[in-house]
Protein backbone atom coordinates (compact mmCIF):
# COMPACT_ATOMS: atom_id res chain seq x y z
CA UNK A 1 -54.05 34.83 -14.40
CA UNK A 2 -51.75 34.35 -11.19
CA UNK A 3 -48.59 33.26 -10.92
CA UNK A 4 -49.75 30.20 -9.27
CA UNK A 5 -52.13 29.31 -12.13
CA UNK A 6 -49.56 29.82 -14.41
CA UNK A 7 -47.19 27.51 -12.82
CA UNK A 8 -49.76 24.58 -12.44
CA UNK A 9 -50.59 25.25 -15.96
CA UNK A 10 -47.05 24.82 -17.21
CA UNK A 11 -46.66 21.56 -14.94
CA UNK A 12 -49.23 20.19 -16.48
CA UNK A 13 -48.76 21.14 -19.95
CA UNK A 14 -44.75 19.64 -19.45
CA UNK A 15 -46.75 16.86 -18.40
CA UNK A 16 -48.55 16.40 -21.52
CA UNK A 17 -45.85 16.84 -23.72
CA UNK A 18 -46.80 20.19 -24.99
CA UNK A 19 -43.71 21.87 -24.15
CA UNK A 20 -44.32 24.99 -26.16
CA UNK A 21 -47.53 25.68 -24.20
CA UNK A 22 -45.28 25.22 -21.11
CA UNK A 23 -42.91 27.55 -21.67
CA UNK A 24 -45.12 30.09 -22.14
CA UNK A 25 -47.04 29.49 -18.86
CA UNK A 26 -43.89 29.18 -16.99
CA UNK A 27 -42.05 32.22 -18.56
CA UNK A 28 -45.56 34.33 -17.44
CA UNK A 29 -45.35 32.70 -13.83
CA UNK A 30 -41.53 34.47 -14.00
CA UNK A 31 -42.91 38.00 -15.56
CA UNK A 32 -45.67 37.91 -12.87
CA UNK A 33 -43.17 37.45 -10.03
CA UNK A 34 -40.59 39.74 -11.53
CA UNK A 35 -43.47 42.43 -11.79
CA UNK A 36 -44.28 41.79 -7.93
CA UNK A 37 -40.55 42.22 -6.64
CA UNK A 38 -39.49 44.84 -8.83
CA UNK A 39 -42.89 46.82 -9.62
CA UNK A 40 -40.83 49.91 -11.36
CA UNK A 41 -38.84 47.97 -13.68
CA UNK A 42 -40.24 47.31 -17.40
CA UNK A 43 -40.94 43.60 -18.15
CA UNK A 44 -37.50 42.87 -20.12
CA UNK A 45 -35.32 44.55 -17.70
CA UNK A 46 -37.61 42.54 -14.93
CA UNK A 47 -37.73 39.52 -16.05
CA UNK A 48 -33.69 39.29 -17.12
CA UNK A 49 -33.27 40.24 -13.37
CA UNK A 50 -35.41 38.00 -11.78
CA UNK A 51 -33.54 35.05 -13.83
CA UNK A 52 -30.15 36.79 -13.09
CA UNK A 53 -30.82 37.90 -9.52
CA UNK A 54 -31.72 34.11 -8.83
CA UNK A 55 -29.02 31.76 -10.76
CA UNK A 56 -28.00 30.11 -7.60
CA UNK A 57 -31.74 28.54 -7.45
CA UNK A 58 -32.12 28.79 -11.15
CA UNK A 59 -28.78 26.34 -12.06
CA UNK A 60 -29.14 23.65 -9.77
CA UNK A 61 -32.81 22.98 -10.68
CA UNK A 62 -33.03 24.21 -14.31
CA UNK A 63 -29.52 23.09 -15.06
CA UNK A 64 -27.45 20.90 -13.29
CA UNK A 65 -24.04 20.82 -13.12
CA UNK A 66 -23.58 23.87 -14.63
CA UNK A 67 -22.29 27.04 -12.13
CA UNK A 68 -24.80 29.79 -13.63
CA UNK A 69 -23.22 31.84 -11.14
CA UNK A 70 -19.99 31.27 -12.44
CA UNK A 71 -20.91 31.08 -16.10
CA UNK A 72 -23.45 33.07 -16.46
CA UNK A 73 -24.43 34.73 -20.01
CA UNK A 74 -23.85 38.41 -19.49
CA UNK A 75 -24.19 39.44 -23.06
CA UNK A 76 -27.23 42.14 -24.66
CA UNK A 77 -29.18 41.57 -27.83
CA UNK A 78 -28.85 45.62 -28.09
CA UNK A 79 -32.54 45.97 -27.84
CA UNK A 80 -33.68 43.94 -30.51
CA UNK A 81 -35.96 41.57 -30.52
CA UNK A 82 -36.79 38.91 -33.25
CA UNK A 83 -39.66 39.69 -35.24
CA UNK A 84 -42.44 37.18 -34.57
CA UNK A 85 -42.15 34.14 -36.85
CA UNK A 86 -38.46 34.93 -37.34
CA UNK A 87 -35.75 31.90 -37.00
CA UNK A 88 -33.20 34.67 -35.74
């Protein structure tokens, strides 16, 4: 799927009030540009900075009135990743 399929498909699952289903589609419309502007990078370290790279567009539209550029969340989860099912 391309990224532009996966954004219309997150639209219109937000839409529908399946926000679950949304996230996912929007969070592979992210991996799919990340993996187009930084082709060498693994899709973690992508994907982190694609988000990271882009908090000045990022803040205002995902979260405004907070600076993300100011306040950004800088921190690592030391490589681990919750365990599928997991409430961690």
């Amino acid at each position: 799927m391309n990224v532009g399929n996966s954004v219309r498909k997150a639209i219109d699952d937000w839409e529908r009030g399946e926000t679950d289903a949304a996230m996912s589609h929007a969070c592979n419309a992210v991996d799919g540009t990340a993996k187009k502007v930084y082709p060498s990078l693994g899709s973690n370290a992508r994907f982190t900075r694609l988000l990271r790279d882009n908090y000045a567009i990022l803040g205002p539209l995902g979260m405004p009135g907070i600076n993300l550029v100011e306040r950004a969340l800088r921190s690592k989860l030391n490589g681990r990743k919750p365990q599928a099912g997991s409430r961690t």
